[in-house]
PDB file of N, CA and C in Angstrom:
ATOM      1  N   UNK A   1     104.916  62.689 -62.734  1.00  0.00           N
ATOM      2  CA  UNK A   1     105.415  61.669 -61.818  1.00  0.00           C
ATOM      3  C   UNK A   1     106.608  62.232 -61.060  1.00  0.00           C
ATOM      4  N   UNK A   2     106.388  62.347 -59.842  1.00  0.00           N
ATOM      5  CA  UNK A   2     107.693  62.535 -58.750  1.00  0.00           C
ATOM      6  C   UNK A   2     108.874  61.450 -58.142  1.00  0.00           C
ATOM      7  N   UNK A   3     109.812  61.359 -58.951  1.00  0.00           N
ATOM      8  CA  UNK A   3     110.407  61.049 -58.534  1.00  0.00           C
ATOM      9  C   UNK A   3     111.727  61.498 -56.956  1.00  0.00           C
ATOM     10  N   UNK A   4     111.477  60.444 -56.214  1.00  0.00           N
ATOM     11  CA  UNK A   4     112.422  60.666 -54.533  1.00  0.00           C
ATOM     12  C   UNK A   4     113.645  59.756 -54.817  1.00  0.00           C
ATOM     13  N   UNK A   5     114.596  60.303 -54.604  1.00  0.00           N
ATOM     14  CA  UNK A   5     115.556  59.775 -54.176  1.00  0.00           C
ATOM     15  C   UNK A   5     115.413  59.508 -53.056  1.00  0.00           C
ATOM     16  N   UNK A   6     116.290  58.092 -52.641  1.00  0.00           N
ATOM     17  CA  UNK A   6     116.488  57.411 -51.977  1.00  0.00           C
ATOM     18  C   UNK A   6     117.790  58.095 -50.632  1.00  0.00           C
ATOM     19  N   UNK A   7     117.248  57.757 -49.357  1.00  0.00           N
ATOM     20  CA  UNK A   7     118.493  58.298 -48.609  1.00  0.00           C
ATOM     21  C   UNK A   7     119.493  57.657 -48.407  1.00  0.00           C
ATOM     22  N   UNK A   8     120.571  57.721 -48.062  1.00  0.00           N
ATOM     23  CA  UNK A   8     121.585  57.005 -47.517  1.00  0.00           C
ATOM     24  C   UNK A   8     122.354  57.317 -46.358  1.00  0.00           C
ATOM     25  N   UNK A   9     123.218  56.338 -45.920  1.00  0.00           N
ATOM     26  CA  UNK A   9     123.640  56.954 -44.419  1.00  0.00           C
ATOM     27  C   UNK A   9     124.796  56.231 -44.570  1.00  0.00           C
ATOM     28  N   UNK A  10     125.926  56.428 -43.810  1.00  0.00           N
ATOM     29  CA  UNK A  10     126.834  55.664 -43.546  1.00  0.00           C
ATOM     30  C   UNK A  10     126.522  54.690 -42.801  1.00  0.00           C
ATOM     31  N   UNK A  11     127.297  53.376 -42.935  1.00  0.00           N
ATOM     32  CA  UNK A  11     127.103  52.348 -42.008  1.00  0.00           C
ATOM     33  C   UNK A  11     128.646  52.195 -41.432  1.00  0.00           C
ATOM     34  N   UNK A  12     128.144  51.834 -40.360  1.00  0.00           N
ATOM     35  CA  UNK A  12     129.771  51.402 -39.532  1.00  0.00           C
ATOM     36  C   UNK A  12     129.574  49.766 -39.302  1.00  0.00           C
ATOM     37  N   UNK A  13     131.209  49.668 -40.057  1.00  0.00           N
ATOM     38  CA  UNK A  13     131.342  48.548 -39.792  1.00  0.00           C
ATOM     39  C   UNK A  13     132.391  47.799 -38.634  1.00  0.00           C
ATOM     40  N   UNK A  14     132.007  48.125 -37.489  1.00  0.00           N
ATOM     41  CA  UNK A  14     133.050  48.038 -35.980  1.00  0.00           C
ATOM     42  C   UNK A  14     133.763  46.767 -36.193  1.00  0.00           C
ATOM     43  N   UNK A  15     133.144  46.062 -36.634  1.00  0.00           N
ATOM     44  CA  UNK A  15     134.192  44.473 -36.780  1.00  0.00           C
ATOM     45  C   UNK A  15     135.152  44.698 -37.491  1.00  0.00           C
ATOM     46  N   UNK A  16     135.517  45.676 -38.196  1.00  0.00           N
ATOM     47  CA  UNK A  16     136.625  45.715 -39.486  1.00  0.00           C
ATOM     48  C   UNK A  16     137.646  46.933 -38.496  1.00  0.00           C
ATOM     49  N   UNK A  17     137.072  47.499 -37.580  1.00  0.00           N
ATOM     50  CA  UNK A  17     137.964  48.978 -37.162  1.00  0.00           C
ATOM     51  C   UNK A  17     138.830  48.473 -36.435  1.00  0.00           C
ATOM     52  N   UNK A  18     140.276  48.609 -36.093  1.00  0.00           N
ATOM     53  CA  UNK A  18     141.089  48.660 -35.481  1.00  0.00           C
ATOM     54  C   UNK A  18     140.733  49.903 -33.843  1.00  0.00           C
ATOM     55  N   UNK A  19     140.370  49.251 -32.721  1.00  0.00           N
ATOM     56  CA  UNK A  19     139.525  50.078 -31.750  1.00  0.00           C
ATOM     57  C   UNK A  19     140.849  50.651 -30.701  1.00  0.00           C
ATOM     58  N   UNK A  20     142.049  50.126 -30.929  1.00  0.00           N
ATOM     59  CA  UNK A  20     143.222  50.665 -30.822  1.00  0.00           C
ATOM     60  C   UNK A  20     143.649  52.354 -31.133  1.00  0.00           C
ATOM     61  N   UNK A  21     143.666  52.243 -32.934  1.00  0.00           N
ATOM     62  CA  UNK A  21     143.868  53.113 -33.179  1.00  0.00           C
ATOM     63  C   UNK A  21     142.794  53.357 -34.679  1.00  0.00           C
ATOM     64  N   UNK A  22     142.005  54.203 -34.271  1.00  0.00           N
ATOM     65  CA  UNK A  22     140.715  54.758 -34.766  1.00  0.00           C
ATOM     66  C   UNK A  22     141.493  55.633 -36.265  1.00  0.00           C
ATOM     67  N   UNK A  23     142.315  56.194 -35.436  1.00  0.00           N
ATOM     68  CA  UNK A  23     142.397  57.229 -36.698  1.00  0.00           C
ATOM     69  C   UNK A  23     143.332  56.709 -37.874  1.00  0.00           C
ATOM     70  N   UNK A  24     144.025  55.430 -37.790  1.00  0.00           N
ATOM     71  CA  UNK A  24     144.474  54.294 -39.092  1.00  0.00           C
ATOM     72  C   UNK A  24     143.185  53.782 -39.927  1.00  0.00           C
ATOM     73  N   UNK A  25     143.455  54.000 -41.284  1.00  0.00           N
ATOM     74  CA  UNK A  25     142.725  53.556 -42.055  1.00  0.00           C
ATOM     75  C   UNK A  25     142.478  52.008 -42.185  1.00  0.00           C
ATOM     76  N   UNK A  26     141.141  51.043 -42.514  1.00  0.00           N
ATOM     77  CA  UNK A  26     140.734  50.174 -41.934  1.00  0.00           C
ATOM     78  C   UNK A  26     141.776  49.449 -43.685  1.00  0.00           C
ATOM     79  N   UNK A  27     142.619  48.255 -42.692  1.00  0.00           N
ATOM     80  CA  UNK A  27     143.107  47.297 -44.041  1.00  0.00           C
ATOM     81  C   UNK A  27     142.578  45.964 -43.986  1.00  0.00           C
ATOM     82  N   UNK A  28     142.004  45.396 -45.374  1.00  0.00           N
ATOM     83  CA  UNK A  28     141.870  43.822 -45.345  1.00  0.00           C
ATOM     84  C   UNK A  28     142.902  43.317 -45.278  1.00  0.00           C
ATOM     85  N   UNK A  29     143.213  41.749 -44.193  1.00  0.00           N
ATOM     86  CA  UNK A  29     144.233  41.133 -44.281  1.00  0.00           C
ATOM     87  C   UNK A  29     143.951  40.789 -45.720  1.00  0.00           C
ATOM     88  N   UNK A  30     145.181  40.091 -46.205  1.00  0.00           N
ATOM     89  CA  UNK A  30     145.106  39.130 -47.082  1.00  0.00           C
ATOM     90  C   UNK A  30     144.515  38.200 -47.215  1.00  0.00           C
ATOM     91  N   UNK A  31     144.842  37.580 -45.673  1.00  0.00           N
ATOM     92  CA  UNK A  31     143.543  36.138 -46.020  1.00  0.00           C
ATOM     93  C   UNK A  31     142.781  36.404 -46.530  1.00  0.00           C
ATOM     94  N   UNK A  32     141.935  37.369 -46.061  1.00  0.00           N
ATOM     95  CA  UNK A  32     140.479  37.595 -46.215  1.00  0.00           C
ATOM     96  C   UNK A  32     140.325  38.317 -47.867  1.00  0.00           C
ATOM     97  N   UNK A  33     141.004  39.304 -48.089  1.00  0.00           N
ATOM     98  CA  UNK A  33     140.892  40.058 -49.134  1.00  0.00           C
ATOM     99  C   UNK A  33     140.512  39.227 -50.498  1.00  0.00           C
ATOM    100  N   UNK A  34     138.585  40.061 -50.950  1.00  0.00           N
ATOM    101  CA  UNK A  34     138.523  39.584 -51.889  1.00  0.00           C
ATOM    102  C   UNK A  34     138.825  39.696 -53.093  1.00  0.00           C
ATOM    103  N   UNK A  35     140.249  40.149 -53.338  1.00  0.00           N
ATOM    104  CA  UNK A  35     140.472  40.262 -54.866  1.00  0.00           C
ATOM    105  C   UNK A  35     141.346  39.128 -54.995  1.00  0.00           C
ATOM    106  N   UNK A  36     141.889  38.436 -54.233  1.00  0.00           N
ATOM    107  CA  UNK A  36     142.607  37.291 -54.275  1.00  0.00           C
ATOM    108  C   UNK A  36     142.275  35.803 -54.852  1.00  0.00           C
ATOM    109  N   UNK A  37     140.454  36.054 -55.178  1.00  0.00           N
ATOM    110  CA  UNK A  37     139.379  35.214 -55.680  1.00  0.00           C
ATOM    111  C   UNK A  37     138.897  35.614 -57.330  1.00  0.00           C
ATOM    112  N   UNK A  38     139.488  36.666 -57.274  1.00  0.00           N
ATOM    113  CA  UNK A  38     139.168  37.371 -58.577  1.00  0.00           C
ATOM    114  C   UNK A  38     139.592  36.598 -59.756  1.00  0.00           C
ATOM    115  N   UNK A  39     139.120  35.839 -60.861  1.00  0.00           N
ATOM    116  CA  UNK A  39     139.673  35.143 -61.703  1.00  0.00           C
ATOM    117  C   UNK A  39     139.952  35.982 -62.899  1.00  0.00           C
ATOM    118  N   UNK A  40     141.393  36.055 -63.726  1.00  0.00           N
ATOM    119  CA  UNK A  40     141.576  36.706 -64.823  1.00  0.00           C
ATOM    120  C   UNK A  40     142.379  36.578 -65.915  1.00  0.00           C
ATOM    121  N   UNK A  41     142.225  36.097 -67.021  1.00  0.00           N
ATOM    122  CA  UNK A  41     142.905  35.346 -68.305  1.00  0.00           C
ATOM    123  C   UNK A  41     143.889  36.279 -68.622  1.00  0.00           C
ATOM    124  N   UNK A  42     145.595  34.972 -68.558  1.00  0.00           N
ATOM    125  CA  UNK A  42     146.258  35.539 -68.981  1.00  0.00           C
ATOM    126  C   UNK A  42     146.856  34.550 -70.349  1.00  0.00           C
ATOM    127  N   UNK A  43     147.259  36.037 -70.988  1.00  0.00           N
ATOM    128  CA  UNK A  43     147.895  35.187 -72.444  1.00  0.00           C
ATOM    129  C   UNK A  43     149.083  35.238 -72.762  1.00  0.00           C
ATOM    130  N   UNK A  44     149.842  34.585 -73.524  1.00  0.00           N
ATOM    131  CA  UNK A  44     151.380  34.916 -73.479  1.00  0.00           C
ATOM    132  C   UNK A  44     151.269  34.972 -75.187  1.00  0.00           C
ATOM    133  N   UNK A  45     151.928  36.105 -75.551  1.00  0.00           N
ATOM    134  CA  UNK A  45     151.957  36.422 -76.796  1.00  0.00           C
ATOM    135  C   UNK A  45     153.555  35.401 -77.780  1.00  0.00           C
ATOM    136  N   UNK A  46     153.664  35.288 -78.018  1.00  0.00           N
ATOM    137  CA  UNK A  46     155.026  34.433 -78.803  1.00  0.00           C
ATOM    138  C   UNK A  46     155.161  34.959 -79.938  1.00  0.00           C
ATOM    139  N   UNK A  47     154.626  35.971 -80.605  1.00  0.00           N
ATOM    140  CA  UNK A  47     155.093  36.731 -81.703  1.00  0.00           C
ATOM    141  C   UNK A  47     154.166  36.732 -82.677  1.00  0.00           C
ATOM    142  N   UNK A  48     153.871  37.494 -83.836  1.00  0.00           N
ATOM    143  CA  UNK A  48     152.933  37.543 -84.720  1.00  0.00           C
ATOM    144  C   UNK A  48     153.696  38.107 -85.614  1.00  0.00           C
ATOM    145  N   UNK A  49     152.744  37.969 -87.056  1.00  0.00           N
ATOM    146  CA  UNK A  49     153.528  37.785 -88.699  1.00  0.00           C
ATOM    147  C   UNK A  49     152.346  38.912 -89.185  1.00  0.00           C
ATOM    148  N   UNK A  50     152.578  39.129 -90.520  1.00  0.00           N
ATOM    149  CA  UNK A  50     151.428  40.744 -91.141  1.00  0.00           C
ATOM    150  C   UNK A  50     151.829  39.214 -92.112  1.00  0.00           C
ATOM    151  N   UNK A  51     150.200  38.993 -92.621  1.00  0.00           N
ATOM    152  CA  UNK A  51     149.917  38.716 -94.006  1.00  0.00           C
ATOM    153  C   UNK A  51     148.970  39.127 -94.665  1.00  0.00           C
ATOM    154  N   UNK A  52     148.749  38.867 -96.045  1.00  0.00           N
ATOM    155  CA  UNK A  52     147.204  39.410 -96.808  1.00  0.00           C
ATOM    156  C   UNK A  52     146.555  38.279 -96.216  1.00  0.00           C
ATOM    157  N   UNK A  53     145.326  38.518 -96.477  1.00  0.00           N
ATOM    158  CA  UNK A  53     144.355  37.921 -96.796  1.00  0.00           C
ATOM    159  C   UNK A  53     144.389  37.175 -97.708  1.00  0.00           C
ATOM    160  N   UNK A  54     144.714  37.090 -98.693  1.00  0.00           N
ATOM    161  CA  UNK A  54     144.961  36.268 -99.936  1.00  0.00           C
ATOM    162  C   UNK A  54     146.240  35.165 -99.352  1.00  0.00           C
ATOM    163  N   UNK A  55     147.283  34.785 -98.823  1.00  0.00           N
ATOM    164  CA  UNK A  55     148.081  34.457 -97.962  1.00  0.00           C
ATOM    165  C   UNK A  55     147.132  33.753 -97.049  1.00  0.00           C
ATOM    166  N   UNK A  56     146.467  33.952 -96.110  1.00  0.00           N
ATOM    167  CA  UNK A  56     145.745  33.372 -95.229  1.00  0.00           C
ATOM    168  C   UNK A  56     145.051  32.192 -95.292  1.00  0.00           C
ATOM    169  N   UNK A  57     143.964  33.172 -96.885  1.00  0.00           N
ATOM    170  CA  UNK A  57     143.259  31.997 -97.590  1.00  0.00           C
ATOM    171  C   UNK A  57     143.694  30.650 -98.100  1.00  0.00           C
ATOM    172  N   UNK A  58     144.797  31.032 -98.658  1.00  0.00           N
ATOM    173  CA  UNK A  58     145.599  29.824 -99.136  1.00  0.00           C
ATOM    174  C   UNK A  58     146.916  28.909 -98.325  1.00  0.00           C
ATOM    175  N   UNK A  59     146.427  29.429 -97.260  1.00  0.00           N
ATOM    176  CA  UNK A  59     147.009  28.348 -96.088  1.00  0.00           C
ATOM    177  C   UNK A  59     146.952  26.615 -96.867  1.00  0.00           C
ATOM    178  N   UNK A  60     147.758  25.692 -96.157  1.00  0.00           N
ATOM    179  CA  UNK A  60     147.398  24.378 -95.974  1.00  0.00           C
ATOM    180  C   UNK A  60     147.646  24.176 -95.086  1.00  0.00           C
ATOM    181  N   UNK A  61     147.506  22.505 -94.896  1.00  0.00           N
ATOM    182  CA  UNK A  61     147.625  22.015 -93.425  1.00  0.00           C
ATOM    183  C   UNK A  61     148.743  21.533 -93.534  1.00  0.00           C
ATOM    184  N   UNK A  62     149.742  21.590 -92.299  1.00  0.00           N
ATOM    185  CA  UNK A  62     151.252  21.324 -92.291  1.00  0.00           C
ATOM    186  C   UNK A  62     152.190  21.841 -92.510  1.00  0.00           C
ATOM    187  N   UNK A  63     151.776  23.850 -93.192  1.00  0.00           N
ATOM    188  CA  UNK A  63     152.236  24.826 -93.425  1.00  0.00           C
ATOM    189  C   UNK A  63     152.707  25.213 -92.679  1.00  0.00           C
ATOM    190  N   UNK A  64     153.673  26.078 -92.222  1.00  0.00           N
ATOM    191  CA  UNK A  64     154.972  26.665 -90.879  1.00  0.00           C
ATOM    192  C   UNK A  64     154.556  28.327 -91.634  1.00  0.00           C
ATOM    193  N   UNK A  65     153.786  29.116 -90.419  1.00  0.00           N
ATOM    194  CA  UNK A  65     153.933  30.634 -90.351  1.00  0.00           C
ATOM    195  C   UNK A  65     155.130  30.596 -89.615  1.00  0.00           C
ATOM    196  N   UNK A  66     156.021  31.523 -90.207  1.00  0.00           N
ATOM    197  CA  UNK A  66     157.164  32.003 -89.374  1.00  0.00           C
ATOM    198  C   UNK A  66     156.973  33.233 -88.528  1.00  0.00           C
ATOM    199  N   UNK A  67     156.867  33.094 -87.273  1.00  0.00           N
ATOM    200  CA  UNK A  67     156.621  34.561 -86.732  1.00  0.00           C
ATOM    201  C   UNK A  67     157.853  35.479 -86.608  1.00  0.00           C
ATOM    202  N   UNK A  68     157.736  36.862 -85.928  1.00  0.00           N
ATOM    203  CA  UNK A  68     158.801  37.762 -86.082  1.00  0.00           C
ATOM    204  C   UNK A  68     159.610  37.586 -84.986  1.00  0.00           C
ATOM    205  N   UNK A  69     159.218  36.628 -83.890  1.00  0.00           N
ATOM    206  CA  UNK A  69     159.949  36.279 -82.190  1.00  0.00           C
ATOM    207  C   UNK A  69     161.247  35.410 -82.478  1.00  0.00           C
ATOM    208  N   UNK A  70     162.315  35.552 -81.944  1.00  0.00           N
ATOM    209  CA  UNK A  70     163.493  34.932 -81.903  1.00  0.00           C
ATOM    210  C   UNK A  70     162.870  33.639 -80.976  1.00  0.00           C
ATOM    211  N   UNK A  71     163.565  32.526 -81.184  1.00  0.00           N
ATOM    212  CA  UNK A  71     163.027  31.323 -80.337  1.00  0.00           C
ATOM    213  C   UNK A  71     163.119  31.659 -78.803  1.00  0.00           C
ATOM    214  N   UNK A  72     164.815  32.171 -78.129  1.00  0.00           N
ATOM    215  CA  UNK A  72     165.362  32.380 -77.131  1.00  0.00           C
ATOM    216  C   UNK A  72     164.675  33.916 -76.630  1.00  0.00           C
ATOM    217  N   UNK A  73     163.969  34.661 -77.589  1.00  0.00           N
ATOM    218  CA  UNK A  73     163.302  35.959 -76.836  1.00  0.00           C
ATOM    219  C   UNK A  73     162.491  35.740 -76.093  1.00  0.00           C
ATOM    220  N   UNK A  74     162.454  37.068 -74.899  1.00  0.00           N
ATOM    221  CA  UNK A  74     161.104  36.717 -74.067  1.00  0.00           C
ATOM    222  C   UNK A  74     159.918  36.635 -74.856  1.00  0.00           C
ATOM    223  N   UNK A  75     159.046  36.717 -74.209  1.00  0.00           N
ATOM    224  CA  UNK A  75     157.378  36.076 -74.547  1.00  0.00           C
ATOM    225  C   UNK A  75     156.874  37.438 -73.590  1.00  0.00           C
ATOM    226  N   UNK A  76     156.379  37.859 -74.068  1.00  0.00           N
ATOM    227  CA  UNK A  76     155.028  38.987 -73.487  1.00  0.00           C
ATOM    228  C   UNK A  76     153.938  38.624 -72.729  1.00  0.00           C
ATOM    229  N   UNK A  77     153.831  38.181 -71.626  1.00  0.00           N
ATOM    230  CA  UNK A  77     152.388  37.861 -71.029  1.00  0.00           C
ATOM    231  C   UNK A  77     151.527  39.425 -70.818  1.00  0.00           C
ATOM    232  N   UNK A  78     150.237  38.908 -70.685  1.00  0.00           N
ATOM    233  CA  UNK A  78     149.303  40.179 -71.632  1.00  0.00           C
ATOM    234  C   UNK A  78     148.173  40.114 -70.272  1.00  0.00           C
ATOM    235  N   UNK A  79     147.547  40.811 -69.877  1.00  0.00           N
ATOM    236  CA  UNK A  79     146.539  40.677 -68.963  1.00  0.00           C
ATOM    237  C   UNK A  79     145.369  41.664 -69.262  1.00  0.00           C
ATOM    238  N   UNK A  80     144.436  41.257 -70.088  1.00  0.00           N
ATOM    239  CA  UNK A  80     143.816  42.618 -70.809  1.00  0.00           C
ATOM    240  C   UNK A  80     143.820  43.320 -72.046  1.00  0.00           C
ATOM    241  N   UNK A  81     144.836  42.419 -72.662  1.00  0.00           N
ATOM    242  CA  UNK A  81     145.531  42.898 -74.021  1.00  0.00           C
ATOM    243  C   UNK A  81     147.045  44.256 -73.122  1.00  0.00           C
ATOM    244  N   UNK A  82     147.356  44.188 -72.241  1.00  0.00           N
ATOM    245  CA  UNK A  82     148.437  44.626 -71.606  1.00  0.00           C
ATOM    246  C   UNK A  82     149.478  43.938 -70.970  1.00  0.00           C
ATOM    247  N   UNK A  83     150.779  44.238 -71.806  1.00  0.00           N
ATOM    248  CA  UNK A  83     152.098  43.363 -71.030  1.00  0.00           C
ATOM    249  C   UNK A  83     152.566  43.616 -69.176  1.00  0.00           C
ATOM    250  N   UNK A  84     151.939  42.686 -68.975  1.00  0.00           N
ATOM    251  CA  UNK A  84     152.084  42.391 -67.355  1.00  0.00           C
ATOM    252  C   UNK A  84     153.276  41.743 -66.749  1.00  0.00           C
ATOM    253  N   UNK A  85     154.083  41.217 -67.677  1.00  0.00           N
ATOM    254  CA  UNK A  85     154.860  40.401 -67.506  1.00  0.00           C
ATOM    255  C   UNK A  85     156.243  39.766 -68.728  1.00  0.00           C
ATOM    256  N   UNK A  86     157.230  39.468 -67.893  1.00  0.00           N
ATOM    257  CA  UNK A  86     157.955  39.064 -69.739  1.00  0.00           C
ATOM    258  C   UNK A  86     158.519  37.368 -69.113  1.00  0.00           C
ATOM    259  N   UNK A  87     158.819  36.553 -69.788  1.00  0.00           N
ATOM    260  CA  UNK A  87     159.112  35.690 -69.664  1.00  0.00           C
ATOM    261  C   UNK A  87     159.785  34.277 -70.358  1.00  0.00           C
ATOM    262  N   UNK A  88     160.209  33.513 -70.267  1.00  0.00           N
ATOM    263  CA  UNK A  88     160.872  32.217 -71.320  1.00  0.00           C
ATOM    264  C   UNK A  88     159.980  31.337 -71.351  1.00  0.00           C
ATOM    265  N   UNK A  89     159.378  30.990 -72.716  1.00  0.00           N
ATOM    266  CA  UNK A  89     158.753  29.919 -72.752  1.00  0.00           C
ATOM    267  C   UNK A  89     159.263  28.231 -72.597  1.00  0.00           C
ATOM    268  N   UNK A  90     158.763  27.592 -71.875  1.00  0.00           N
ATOM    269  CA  UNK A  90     159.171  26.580 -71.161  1.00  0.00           C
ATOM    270  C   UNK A  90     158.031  25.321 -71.247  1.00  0.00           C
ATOM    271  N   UNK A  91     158.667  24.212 -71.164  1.00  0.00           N
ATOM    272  CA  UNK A  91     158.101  23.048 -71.083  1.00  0.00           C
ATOM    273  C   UNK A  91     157.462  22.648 -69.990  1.00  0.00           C
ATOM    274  N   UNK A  92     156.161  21.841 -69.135  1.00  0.00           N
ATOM    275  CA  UNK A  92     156.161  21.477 -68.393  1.00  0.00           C
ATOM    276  C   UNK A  92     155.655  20.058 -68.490  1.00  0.00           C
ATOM    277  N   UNK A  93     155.909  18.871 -68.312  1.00  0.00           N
ATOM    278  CA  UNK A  93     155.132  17.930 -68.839  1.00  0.00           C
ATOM    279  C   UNK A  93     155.099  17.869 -69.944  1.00  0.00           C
ATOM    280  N   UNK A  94     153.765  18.008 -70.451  1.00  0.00           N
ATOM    281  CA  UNK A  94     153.264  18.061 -72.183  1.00  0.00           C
ATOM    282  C   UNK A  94     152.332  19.307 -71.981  1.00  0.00           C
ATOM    283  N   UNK A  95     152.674  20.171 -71.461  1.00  0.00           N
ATOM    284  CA  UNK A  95     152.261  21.877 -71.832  1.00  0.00           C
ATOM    285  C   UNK A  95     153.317  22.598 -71.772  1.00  0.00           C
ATOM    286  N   UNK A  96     152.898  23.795 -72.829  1.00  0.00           N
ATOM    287  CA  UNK A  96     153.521  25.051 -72.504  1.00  0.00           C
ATOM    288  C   UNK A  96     153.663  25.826 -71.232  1.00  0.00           C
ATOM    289  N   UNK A  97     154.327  26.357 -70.893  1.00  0.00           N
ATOM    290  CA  UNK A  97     154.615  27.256 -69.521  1.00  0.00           C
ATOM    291  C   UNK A  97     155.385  28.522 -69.882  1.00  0.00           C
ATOM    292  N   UNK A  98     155.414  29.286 -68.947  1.00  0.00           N
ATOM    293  CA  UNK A  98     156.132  30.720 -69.258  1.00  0.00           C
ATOM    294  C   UNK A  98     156.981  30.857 -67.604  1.00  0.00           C
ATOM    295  N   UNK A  99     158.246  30.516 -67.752  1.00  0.00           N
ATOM    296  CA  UNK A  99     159.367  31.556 -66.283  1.00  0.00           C
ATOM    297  C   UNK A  99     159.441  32.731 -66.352  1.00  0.00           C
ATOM    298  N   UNK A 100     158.471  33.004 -65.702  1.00  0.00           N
ATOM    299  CA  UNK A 100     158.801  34.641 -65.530  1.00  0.00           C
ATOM    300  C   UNK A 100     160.092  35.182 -65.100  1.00  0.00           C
ATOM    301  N   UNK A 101     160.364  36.462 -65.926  1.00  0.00           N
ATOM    302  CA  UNK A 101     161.716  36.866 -65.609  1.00  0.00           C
ATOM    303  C   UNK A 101     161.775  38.229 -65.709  1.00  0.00           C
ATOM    304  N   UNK A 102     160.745  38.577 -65.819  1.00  0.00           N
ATOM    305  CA  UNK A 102     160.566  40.553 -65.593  1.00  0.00           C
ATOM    306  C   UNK A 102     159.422  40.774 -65.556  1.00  0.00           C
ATOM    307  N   UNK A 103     158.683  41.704 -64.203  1.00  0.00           N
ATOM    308  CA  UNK A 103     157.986  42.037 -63.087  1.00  0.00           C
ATOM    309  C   UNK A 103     158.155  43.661 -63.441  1.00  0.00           C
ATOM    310  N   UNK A 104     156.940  44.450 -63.835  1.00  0.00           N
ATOM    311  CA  UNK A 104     157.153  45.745 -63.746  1.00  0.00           C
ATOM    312  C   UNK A 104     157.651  46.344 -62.238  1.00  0.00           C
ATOM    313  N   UNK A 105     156.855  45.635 -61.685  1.00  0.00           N
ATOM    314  CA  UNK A 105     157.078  45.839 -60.240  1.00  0.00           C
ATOM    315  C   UNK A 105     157.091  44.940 -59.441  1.00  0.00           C
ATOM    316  N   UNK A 106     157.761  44.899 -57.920  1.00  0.00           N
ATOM    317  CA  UNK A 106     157.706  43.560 -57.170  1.00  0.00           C
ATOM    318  C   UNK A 106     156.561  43.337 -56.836  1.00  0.00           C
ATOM    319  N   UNK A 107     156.354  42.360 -56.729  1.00  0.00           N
ATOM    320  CA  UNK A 107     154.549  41.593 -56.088  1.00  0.00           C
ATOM    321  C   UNK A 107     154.643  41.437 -54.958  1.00  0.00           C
ATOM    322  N   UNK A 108     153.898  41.190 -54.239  1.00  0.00           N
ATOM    323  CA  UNK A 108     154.166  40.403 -52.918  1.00  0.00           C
ATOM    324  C   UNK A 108     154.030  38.913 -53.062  1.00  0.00           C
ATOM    325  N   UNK A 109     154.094  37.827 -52.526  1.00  0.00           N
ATOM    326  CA  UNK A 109     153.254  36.206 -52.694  1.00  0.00           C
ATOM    327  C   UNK A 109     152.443  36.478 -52.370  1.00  0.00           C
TER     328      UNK A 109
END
């Protein structure tokens, strides 16, 4: 059995080119740009404890794990299992919230 690959060609896409100046690389505005649609779970970590298993098991209900986070420490927001972000955990209503307060880098809005 012969297998053909398939050809390909470039396509031009003239609606996207700047016909000004050709030799600038073509940018999505923002409006348009689709990663701005991109949906992606973030988590805010608040601290974690090492127990056995044996410990675990014998949980009850109404029991207090003490974690290793100071109340007033930041909070780790995680994007991926990666700290993206640091922040104070905060009230809003009757949910949790996080003020961000350290940005590896500036964002734009």
């Amino acid at each position: 059995m012969t297998h053909t690959l398939p050809s390909a060609h470039v396509i031009a896409l003239s609606e996207l080119h700047d016909s000004a100046r050709p030799d600038l690389p073509v940018l999505v505005p923002d409006a348009i740009n689709p990663l701005h649609d991109i949906k992606a779970r973030l988590q805010v970590c608040v601290g974690d404890v090492v127990i056995t298993v044996g410990e675990l098991m014998s949980l009850r209900e109404q029991q207090v794990i003490t974690l290793n986070q100071k109340v007033n420490a930041p909070v780790d927001v995680l994007l991926e299992g990666k700290v993206v972000a640091r922040g104070q955990l905060v009230a809003v209503d009757d949910r949790f919230a996080v003020r961000v307060t350290q940005l590896p880098v500036p964002l734009k809005p």
